[in-house]
Protein backbone atom coordinates (compact mmCIF):
# COMPACT_ATOMS: atom_id res chain seq x y z
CA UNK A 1 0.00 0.00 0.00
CA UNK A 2 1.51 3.58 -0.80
CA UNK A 3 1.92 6.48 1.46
CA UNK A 4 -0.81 8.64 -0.62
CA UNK A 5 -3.28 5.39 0.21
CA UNK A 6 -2.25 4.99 3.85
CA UNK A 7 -2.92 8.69 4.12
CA UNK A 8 -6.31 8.76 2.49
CA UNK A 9 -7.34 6.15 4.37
CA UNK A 10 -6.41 8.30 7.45
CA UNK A 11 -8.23 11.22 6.21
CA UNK A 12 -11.35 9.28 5.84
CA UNK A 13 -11.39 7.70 9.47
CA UNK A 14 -10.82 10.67 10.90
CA UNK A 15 -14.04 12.85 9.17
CA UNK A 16 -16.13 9.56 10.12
CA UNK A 17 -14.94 9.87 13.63
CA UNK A 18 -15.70 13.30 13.68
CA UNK A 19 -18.97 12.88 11.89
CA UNK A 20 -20.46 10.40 14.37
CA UNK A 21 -19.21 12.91 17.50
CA UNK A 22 -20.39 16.10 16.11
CA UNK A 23 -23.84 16.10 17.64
CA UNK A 24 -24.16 18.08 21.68
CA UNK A 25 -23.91 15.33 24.19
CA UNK A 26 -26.80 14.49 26.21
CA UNK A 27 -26.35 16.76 29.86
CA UNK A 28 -25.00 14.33 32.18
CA UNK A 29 -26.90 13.35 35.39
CA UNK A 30 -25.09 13.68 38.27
CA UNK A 31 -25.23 9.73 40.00
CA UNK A 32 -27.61 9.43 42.34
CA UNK A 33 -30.30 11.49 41.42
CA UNK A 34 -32.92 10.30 39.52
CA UNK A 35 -33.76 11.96 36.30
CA UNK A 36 -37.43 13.73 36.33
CA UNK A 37 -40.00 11.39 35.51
CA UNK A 38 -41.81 12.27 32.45
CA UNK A 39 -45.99 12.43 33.53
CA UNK A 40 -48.72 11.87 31.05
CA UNK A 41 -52.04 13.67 32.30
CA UNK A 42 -54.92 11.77 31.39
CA UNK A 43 -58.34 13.77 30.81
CA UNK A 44 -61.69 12.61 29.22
CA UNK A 45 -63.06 15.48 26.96
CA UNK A 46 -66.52 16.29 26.75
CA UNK A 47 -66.98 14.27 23.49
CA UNK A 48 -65.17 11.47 25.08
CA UNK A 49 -67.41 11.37 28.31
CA UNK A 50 -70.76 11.16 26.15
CA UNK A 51 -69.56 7.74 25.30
CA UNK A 52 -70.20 6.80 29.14
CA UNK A 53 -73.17 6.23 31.09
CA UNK A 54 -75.19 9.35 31.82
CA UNK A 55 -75.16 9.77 36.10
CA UNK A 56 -78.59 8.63 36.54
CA UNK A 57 -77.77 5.36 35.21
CA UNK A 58 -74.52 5.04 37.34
CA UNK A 59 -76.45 5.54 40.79
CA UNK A 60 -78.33 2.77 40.67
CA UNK A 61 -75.68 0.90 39.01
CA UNK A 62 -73.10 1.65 42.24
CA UNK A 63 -75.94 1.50 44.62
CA UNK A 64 -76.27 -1.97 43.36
CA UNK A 65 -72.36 -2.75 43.36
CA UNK A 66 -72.16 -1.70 47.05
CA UNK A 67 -74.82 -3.51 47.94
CA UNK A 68 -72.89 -6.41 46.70
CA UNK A 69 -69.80 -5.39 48.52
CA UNK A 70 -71.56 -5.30 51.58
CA UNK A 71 -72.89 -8.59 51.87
CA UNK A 72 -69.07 -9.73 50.64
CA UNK A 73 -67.24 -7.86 53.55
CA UNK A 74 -70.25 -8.35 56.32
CA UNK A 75 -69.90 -12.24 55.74
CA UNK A 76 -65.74 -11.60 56.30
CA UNK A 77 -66.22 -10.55 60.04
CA UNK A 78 -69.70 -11.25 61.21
CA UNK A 79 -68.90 -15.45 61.72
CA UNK A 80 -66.79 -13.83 64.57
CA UNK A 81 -69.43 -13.34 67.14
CA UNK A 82 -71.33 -16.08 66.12
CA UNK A 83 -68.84 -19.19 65.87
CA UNK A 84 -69.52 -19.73 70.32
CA UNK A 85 -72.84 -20.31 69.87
CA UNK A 86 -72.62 -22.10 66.25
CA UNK A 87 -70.08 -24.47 68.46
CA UNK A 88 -72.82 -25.20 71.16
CA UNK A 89 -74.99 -25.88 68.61
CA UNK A 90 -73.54 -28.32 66.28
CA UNK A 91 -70.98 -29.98 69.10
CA UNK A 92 -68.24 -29.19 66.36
CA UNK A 93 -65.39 -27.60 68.99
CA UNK A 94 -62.48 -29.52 66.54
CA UNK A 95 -64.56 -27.21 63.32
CA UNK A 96 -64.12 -24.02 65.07
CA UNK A 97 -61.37 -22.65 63.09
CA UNK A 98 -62.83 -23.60 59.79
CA UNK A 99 -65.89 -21.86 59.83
CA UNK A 100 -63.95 -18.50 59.23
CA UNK A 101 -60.92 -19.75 57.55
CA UNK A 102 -62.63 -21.53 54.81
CA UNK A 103 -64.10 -17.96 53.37
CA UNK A 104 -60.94 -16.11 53.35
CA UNK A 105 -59.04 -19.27 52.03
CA UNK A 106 -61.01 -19.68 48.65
CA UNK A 107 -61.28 -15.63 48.40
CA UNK A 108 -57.92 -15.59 48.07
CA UNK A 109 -57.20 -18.65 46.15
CA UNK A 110 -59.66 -17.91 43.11
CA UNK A 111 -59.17 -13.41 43.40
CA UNK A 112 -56.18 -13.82 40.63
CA UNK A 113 -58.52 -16.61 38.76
CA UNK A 114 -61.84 -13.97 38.42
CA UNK A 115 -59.00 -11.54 37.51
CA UNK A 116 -58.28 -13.74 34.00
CA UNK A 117 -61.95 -14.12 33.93
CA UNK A 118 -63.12 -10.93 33.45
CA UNK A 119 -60.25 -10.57 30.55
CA UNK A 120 -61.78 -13.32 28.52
CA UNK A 121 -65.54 -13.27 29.43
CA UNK A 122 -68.13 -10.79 29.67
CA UNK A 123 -67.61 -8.36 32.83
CA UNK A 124 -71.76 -8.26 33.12
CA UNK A 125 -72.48 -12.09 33.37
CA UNK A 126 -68.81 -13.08 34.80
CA UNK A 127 -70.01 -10.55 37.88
CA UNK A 128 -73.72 -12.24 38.16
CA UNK A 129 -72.26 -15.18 38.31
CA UNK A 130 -69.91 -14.74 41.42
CA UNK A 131 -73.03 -12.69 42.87
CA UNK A 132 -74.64 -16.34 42.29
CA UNK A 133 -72.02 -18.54 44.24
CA UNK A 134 -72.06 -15.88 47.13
CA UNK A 135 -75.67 -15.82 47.62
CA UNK A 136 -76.08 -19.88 47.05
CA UNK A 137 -73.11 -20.33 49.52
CA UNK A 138 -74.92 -17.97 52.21
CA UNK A 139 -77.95 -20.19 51.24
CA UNK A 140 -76.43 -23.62 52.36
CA UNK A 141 -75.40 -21.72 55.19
CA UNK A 142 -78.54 -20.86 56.16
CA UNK A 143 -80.06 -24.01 55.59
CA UNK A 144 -77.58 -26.41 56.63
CA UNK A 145 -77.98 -28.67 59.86
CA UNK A 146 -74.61 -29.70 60.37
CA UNK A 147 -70.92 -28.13 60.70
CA UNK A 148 -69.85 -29.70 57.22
CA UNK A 149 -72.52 -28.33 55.36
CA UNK A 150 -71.70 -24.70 57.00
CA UNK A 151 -68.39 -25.31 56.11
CA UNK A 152 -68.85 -26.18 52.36
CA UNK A 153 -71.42 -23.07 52.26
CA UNK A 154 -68.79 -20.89 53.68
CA UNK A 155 -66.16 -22.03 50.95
CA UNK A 156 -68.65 -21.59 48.63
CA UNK A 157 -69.43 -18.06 49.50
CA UNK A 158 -65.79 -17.56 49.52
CA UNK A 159 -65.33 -18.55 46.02
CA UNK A 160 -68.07 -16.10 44.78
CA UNK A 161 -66.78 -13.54 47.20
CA UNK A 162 -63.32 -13.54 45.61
CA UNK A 163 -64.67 -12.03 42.39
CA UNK A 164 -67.02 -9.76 43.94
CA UNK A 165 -64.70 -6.88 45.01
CA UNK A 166 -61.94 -6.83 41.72
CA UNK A 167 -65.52 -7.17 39.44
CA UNK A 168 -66.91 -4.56 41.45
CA UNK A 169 -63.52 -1.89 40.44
CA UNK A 170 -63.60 -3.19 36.82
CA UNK A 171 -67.17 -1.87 36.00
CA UNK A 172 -66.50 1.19 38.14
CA UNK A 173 -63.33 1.94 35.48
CA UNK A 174 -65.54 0.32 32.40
CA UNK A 175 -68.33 2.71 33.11
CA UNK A 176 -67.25 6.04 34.97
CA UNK A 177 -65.61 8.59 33.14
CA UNK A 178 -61.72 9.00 34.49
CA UNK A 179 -62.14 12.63 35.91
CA UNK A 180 -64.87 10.86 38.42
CA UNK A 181 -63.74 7.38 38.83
CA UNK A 182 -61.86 8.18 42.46
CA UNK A 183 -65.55 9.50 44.02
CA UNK A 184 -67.24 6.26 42.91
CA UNK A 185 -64.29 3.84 43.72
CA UNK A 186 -64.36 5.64 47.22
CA UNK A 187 -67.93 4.94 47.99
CA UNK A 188 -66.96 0.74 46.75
CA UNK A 189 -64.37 1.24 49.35
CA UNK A 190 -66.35 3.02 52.20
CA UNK A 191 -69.38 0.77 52.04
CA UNK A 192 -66.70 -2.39 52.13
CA UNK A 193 -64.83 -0.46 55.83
CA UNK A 194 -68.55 -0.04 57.58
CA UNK A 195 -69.36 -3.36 56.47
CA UNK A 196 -65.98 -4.79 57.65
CA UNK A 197 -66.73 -3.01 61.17
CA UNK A 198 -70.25 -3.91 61.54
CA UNK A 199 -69.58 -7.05 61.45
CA UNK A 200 -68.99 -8.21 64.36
CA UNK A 201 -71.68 -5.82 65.82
């Protein structure tokens, strides 16, 4: 290779180097502190919130959904009181700890099963239908004569209950407008506290 090529190819690396580096480099963050987060802001326009249920529809609709929720987080605590007498009654000392545990066990094992539910089936009839296995588990509850039964109606109810409360948030988001979502969702949560502490009562 001669000196004029050696040289050319020289010339060339150097204008490609100096190319590539020509642009301002990016202001350097000092380490340790976090760069500013960038924050979307997420409104519903007029024209968007006439795609949504008019109010009057939504009031009986969340009346009915805390209604629900009620019934869900009243059958959580109110067992409390009553598991001395249920005890006495049925002779079933060795069942005591079942008659609670078996609602909060099958909430929480089928809450992340309603979850894929309600992504593959209908929100309207996927909701009735855990409504359904809550209030036919509160049935053989109410007509059982025997610990087992009340057992097996209280995993029942547990299994409806554990899509009761996510269903409940979905058609809150599905149906409210974003700018009024947080009033509603607060009411889902209120009526699910008193019911929680009255209980017991």
């Amino acid at each position: 290779m001669t000196d004029d090529n050696k040289s050319a190819d020289v010339e060339s690396d150097y204008y490609r180097l100096t190319d590539s580096s020509c642009a301002a480099p990016k202001e350097a963050v000092p380490w340790g502190v976090e760069e500013p987060a960038k924050t979307t802001t997420l409104t519903n326009s007029p024209e968007n919130e006439a795609e949504y249920p008019s109010l009057w529809k939504l009031i009986p609709i969340t009346a009915g959904l805390c209604c629900s929720i009620f019934c869900m987080a009243l059958d959580n605590t109110i067992i409390a009181t009553a598991i001395p007498r249920i005890t006495a009654e049925f002779d079933s000392l060795n069942d005591m700890g079942w008659y609670g545990s078996a609602y909060m066990l099958t909430t929480c094992a089928v809450t992340l099963i309603f979850g894929k539910l309600y992504t593959y089936y209908s929100l309207k009839w996927t909701f009735m239908t855990a409504l359904a296995l809550f209030e036919l588990g509160s049935l053989v509850c109410g007509l059982t004569t025997s610990s087992t039964g009340l057992i097996i109606g209280r995993a029942l109810a547990g299994v409806g209950a554990g899509g009761l409360f996510s269903g409940a948030m979905l058609v809150i988001a599905t149906l409210v407008p974003l700018r009024r979502r947080p009033i509603f969702s607060g009411f889902i949560g209120i009526v699910f506290g008193i019911s929680s502490v009255a209980g017991p009562l």
